[in-house]
PDB file of N, CA and C in Angstrom:
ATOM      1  N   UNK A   1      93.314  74.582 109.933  1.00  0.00           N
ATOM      2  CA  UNK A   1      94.399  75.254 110.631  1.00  0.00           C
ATOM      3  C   UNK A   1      94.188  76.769 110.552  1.00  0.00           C
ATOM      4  N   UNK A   2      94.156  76.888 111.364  1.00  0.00           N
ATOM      5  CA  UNK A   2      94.163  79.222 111.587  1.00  0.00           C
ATOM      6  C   UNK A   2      95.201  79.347 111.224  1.00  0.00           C
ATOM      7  N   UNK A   3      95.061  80.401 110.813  1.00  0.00           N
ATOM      8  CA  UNK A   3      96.200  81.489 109.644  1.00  0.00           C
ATOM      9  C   UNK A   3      96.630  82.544 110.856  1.00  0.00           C
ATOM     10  N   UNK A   4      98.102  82.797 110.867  1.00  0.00           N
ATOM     11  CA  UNK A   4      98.701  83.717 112.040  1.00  0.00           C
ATOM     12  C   UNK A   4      97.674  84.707 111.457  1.00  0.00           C
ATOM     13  N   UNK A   5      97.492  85.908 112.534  1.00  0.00           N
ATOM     14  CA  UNK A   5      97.105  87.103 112.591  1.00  0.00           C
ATOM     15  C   UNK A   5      98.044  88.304 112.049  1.00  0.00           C
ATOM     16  N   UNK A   6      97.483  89.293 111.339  1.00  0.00           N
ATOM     17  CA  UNK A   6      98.222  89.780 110.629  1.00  0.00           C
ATOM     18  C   UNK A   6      97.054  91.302 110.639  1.00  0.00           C
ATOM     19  N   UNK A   7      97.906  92.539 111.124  1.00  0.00           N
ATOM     20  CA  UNK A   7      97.275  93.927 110.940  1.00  0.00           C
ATOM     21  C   UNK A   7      97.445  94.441 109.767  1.00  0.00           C
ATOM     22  N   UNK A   8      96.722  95.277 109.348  1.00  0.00           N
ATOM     23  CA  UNK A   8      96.950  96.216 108.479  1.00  0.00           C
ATOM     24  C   UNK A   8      96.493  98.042 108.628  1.00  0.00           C
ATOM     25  N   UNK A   9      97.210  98.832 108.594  1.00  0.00           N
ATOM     26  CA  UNK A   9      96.375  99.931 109.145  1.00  0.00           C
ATOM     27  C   UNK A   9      96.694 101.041 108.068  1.00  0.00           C
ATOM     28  N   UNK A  10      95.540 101.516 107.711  1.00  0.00           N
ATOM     29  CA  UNK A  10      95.083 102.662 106.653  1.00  0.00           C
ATOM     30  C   UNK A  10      95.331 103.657 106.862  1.00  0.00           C
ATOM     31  N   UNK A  11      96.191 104.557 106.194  1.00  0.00           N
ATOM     32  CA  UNK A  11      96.187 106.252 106.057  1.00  0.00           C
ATOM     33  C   UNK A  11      95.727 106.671 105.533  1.00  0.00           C
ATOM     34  N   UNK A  12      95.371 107.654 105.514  1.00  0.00           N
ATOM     35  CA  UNK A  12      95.465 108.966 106.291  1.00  0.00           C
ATOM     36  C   UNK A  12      94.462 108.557 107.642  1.00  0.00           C
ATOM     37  N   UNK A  13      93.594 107.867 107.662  1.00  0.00           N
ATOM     38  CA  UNK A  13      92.702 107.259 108.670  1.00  0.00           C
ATOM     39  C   UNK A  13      93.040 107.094 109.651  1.00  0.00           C
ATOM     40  N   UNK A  14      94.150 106.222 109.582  1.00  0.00           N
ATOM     41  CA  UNK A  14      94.865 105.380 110.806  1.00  0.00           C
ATOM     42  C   UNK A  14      93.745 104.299 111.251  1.00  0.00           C
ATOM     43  N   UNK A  15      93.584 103.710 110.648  1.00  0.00           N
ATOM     44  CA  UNK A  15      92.319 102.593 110.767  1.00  0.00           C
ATOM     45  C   UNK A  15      93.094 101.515 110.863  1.00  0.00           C
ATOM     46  N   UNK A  16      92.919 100.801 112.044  1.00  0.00           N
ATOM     47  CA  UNK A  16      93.491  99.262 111.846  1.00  0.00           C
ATOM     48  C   UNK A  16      92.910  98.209 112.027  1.00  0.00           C
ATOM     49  N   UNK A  17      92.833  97.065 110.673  1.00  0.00           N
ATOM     50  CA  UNK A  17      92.249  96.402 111.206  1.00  0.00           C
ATOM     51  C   UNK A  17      92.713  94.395 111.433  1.00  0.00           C
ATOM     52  N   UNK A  18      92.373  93.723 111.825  1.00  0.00           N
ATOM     53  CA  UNK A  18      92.540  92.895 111.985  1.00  0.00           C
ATOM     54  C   UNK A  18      92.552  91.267 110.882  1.00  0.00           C
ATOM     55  N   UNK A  19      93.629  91.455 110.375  1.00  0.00           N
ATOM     56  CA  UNK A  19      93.666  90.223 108.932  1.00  0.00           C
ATOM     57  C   UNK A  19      94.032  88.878 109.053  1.00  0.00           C
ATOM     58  N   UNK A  20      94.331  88.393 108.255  1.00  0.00           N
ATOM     59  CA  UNK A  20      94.941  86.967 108.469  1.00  0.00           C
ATOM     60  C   UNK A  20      96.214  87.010 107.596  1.00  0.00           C
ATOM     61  N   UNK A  21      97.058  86.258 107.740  1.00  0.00           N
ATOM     62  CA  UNK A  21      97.926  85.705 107.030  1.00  0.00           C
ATOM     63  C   UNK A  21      97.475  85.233 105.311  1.00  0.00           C
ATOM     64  N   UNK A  22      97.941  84.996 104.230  1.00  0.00           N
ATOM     65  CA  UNK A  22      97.571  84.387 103.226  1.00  0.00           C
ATOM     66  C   UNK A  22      95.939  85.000 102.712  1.00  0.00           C
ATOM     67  N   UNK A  23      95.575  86.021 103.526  1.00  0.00           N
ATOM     68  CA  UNK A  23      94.717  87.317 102.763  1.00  0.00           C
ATOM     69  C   UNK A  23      95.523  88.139 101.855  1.00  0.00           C
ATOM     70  N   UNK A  24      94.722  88.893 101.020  1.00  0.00           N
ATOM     71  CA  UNK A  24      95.190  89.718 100.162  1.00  0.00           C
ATOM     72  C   UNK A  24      95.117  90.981 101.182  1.00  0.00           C
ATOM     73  N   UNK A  25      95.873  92.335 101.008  1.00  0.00           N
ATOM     74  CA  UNK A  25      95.447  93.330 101.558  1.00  0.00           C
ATOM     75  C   UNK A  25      93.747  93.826 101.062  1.00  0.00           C
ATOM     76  N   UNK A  26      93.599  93.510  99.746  1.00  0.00           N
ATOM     77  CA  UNK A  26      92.055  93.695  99.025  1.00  0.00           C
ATOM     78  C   UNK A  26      91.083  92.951  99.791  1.00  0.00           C
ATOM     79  N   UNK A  27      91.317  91.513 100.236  1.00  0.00           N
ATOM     80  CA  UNK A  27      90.037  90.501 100.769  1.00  0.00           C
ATOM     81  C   UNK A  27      90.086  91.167 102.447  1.00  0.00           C
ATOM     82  N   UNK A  28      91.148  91.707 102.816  1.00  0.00           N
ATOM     83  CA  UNK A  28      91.480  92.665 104.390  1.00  0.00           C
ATOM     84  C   UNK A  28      90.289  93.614 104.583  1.00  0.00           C
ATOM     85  N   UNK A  29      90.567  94.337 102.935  1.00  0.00           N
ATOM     86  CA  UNK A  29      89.762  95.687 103.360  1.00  0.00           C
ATOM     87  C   UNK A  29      88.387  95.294 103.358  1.00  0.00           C
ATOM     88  N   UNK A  30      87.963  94.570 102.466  1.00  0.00           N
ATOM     89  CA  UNK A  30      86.660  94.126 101.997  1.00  0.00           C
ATOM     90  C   UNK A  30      85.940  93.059 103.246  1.00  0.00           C
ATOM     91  N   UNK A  31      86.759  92.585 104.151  1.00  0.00           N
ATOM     92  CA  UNK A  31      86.159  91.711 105.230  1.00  0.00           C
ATOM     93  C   UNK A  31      85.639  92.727 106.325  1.00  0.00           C
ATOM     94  N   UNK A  32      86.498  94.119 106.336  1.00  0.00           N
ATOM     95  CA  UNK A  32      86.228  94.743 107.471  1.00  0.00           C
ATOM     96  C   UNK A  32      85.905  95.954 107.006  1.00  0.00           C
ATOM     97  N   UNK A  33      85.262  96.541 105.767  1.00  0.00           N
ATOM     98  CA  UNK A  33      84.001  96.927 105.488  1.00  0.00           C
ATOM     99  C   UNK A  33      84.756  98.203 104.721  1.00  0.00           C
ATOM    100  N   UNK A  34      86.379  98.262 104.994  1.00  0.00           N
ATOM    101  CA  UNK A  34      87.133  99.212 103.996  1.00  0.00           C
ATOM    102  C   UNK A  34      87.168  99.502 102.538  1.00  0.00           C
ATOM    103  N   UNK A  35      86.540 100.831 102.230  1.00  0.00           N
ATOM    104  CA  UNK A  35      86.322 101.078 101.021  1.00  0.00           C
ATOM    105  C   UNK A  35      87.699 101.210 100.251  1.00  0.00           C
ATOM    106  N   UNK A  36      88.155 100.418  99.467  1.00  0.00           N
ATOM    107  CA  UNK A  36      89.156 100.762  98.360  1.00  0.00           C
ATOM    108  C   UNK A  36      88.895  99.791  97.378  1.00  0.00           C
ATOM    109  N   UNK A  37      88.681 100.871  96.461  1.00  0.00           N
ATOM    110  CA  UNK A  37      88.635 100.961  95.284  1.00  0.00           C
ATOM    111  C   UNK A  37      88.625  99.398  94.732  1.00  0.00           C
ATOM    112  N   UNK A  38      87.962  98.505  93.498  1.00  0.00           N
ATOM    113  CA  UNK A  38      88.739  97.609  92.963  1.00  0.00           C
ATOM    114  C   UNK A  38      87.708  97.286  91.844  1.00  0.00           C
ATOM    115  N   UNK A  39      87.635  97.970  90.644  1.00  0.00           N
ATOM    116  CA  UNK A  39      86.976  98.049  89.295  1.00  0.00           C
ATOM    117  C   UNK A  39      86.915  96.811  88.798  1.00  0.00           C
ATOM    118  N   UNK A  40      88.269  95.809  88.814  1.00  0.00           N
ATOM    119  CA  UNK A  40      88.171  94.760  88.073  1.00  0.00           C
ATOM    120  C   UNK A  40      87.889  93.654  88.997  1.00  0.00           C
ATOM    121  N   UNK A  41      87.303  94.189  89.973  1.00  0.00           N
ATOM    122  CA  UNK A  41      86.339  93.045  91.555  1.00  0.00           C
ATOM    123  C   UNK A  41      88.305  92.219  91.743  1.00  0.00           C
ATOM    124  N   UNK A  42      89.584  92.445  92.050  1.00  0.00           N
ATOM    125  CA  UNK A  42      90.742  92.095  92.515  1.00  0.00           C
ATOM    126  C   UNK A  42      91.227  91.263  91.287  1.00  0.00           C
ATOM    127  N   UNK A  43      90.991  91.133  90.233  1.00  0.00           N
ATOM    128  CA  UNK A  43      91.399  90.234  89.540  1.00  0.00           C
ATOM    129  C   UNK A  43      92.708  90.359  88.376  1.00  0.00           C
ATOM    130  N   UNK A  44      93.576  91.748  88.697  1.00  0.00           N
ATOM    131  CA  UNK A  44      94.557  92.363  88.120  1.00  0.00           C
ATOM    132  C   UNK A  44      94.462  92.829  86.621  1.00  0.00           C
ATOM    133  N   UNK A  45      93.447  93.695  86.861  1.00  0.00           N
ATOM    134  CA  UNK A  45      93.114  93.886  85.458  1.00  0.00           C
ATOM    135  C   UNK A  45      93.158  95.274  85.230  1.00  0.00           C
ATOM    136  N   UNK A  46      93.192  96.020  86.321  1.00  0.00           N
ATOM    137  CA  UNK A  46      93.574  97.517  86.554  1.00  0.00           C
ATOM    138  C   UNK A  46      94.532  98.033  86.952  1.00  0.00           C
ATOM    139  N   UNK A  47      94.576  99.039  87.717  1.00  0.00           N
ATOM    140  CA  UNK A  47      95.524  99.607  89.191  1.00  0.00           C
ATOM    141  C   UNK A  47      94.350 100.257  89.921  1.00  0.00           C
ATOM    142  N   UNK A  48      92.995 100.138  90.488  1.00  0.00           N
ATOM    143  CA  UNK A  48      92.312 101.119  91.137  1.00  0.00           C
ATOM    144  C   UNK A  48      92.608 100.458  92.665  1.00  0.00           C
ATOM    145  N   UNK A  49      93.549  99.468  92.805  1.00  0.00           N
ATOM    146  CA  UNK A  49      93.530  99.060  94.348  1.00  0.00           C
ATOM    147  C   UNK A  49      94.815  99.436  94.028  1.00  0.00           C
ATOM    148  N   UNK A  50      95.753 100.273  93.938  1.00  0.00           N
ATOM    149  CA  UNK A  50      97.194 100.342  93.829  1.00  0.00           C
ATOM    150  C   UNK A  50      97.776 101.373  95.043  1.00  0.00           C
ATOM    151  N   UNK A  51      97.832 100.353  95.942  1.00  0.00           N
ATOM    152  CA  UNK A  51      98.261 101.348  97.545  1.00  0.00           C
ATOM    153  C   UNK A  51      99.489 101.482  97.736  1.00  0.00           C
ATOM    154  N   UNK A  52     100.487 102.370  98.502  1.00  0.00           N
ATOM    155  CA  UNK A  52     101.736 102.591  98.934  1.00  0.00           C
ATOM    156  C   UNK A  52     101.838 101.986 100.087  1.00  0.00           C
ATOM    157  N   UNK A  53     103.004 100.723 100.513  1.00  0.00           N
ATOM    158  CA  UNK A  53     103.392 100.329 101.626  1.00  0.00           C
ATOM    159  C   UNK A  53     103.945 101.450 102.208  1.00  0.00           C
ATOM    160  N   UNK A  54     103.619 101.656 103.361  1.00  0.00           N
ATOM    161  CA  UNK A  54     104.828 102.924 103.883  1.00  0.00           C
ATOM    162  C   UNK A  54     105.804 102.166 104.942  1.00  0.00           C
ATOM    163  N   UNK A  55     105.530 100.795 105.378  1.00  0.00           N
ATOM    164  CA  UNK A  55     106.145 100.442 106.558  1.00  0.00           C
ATOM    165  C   UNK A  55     105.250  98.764 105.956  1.00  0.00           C
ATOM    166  N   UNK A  56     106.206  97.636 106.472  1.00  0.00           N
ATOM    167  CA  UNK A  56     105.611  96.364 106.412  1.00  0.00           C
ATOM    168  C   UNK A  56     106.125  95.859 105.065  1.00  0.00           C
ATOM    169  N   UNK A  57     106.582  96.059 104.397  1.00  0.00           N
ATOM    170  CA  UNK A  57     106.512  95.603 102.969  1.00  0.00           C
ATOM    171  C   UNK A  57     107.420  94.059 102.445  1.00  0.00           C
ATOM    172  N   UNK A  58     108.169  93.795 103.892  1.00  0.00           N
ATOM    173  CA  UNK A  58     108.557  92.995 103.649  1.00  0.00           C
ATOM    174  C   UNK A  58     107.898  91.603 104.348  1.00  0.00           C
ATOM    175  N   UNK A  59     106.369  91.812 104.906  1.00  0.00           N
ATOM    176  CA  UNK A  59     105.671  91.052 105.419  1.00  0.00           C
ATOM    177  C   UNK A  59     104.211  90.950 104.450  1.00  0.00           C
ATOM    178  N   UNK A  60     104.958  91.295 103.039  1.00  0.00           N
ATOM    179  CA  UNK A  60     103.917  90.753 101.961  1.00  0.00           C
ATOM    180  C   UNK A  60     104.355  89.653 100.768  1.00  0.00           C
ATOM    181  N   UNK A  61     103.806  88.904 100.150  1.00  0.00           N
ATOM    182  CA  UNK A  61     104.002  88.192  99.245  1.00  0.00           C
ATOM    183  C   UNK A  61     105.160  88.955  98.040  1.00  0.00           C
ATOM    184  N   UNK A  62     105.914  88.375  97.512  1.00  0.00           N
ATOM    185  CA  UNK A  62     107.837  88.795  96.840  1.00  0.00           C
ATOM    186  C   UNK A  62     106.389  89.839  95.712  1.00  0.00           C
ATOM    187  N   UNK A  63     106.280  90.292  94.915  1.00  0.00           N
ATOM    188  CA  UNK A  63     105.610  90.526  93.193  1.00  0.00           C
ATOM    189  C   UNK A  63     105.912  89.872  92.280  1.00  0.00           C
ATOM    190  N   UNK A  64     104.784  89.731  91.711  1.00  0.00           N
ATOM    191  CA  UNK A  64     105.039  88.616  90.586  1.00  0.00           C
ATOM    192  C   UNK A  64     104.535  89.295  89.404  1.00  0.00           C
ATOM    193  N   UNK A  65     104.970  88.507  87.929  1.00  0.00           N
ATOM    194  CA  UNK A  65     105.199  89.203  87.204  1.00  0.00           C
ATOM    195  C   UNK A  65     103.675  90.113  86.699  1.00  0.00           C
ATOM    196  N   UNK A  66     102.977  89.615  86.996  1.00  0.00           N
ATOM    197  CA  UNK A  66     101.702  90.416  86.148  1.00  0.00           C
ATOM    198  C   UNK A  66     101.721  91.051  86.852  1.00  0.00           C
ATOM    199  N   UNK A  67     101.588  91.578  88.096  1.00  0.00           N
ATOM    200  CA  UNK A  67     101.611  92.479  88.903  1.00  0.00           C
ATOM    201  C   UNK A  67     102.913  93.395  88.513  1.00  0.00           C
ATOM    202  N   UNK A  68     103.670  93.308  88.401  1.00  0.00           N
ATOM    203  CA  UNK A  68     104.652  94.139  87.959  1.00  0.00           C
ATOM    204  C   UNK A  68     104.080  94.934  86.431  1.00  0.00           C
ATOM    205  N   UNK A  69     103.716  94.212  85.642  1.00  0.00           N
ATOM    206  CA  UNK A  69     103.228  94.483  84.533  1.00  0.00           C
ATOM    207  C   UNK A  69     101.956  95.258  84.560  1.00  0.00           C
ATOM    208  N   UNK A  70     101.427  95.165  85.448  1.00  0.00           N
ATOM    209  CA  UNK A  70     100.157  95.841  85.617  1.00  0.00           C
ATOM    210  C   UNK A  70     100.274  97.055  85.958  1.00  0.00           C
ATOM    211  N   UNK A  71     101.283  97.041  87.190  1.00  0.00           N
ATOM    212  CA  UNK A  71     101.881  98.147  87.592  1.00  0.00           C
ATOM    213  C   UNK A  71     102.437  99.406  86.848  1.00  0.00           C
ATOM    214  N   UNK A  72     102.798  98.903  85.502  1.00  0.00           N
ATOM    215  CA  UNK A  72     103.937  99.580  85.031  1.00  0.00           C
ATOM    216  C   UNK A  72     102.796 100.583  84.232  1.00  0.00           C
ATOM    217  N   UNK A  73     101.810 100.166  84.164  1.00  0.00           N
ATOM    218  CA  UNK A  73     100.549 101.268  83.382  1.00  0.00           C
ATOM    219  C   UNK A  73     100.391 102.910  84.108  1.00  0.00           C
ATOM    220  N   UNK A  74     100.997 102.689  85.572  1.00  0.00           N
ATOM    221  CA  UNK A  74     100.254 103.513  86.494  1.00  0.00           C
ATOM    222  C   UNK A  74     101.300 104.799  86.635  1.00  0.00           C
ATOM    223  N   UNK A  75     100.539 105.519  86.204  1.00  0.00           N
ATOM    224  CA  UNK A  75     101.523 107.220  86.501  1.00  0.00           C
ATOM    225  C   UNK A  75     102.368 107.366  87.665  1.00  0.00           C
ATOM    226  N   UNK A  76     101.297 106.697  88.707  1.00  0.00           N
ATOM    227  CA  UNK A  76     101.614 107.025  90.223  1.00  0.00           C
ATOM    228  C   UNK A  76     102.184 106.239  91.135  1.00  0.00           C
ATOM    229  N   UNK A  77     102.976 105.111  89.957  1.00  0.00           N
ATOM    230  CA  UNK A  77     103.924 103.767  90.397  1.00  0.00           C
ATOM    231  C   UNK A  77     105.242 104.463  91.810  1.00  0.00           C
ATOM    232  N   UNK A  78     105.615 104.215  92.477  1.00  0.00           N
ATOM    233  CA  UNK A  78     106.444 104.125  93.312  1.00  0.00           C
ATOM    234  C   UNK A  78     107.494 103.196  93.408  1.00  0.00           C
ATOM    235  N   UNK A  79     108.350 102.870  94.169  1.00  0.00           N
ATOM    236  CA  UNK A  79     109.173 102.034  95.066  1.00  0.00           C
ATOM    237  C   UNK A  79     107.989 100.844  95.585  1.00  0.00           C
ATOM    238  N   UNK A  80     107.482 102.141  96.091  1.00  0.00           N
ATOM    239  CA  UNK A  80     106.420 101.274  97.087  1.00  0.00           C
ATOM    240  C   UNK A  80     105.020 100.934  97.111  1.00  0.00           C
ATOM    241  N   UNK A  81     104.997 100.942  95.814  1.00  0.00           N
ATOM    242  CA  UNK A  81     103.416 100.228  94.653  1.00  0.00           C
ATOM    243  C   UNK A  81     103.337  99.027  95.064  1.00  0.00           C
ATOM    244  N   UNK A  82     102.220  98.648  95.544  1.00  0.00           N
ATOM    245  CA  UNK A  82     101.700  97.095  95.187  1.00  0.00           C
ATOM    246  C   UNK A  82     100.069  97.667  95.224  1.00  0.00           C
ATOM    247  N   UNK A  83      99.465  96.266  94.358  1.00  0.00           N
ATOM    248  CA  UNK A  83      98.060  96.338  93.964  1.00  0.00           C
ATOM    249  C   UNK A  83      97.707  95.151  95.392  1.00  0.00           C
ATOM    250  N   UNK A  84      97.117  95.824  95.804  1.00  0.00           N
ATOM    251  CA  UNK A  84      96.104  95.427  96.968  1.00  0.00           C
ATOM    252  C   UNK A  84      95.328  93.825  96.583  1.00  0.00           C
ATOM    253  N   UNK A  85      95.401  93.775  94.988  1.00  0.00           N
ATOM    254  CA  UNK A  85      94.544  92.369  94.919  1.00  0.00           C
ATOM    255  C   UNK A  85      95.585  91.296  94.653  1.00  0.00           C
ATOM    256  N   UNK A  86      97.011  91.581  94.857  1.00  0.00           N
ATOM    257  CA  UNK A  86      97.380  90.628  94.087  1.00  0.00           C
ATOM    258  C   UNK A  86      99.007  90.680  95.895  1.00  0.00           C
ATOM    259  N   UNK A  87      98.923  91.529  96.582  1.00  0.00           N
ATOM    260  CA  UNK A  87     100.003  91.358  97.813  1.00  0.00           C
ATOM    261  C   UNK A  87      98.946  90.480  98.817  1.00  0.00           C
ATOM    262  N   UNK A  88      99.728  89.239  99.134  1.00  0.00           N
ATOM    263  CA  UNK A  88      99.632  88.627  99.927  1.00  0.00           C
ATOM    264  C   UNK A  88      99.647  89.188 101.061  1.00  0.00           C
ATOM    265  N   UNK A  89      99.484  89.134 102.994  1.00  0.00           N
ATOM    266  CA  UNK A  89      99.755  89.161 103.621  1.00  0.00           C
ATOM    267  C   UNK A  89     100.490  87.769 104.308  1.00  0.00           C
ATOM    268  N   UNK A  90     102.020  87.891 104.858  1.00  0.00           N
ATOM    269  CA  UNK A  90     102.177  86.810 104.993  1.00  0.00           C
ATOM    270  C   UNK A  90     102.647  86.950 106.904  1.00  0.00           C
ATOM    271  N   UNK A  91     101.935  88.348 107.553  1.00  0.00           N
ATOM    272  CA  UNK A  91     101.646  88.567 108.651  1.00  0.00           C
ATOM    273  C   UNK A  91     102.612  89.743 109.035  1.00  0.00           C
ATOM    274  N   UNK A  92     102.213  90.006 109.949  1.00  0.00           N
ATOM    275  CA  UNK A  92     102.568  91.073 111.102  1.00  0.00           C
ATOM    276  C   UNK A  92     101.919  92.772 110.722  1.00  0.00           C
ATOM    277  N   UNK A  93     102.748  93.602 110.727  1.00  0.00           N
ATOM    278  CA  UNK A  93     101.917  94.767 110.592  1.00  0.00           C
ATOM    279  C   UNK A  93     102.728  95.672 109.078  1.00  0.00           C
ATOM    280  N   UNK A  94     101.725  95.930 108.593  1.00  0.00           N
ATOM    281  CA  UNK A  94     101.725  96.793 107.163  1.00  0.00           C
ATOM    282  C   UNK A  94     100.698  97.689 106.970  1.00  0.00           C
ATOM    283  N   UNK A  95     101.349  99.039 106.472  1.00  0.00           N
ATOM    284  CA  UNK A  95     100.321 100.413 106.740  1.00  0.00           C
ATOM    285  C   UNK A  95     100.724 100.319 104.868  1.00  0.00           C
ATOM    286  N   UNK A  96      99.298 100.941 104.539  1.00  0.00           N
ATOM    287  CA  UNK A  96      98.822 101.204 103.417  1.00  0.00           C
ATOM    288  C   UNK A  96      98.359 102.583 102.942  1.00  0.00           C
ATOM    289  N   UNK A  97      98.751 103.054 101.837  1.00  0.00           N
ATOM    290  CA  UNK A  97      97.953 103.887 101.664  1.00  0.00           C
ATOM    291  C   UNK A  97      97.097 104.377 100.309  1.00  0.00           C
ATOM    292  N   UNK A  98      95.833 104.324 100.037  1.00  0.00           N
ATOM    293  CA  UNK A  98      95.136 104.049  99.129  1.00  0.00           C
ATOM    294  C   UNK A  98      95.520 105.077  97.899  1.00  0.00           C
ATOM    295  N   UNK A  99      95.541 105.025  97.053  1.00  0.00           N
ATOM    296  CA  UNK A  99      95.765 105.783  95.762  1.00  0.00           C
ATOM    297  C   UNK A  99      95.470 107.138  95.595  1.00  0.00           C
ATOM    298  N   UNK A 100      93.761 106.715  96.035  1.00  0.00           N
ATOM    299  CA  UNK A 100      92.788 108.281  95.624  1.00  0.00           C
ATOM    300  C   UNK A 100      93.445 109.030  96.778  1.00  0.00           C
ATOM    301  N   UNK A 101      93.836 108.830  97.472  1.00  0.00           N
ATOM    302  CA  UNK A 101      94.549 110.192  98.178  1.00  0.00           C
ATOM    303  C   UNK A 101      96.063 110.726  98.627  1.00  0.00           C
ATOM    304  N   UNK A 102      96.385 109.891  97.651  1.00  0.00           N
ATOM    305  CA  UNK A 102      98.267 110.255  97.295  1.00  0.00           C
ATOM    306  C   UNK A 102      97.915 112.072  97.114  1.00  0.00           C
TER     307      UNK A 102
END
């Protein structure tokens, strides 16, 4: 069964690219050749994929607790923190924006 279609588009870039549903925003960037960051290869063991939703956020997977916990390490936590390896896409459109250039 195909997975709805689901965008994601990068700032400061404005890069958009084309995802699936039940992707991570991390397996998004990494299918379509987007460099961000991810030290512990997505496996929540850092924050180096820790992007700002600016818009979409309610067309990602709820947070769960390690992710919250993981989160809570990061200086540069927000409202609108999620780690790229661990937010679902569960479709439509969500803009991101990568860490290293907060």
């Amino acid at each position: 069964m195909d997975r709805e279609p689901a965008s994601v588009t990068f700032l400061p870039e404005g890069l958009t690219i084309a995802a699936r549903a039940g992707d991570t925003i991390l397996d998004a960037a990494i299918d379509h050749g987007v460099d961000l960051p991810h030290e512990c290869g997505g496996n929540c063991a850092c924050t180096t994929c820790h992007v700002r939703i600016e818009s979409g956020a309610e067309r990602l997977s709820p947070m769960e607790a390690v992710e919250e916990a993981r989160l809570a390490t990061s200086a540069a936590r927000t409202p609108a923190s999620r780690l790229a390896c661990q937010a679902l896409l569960t479709g439509g459109l969500v803009i991101v924006t990568p860490e290293e250039i907060w």
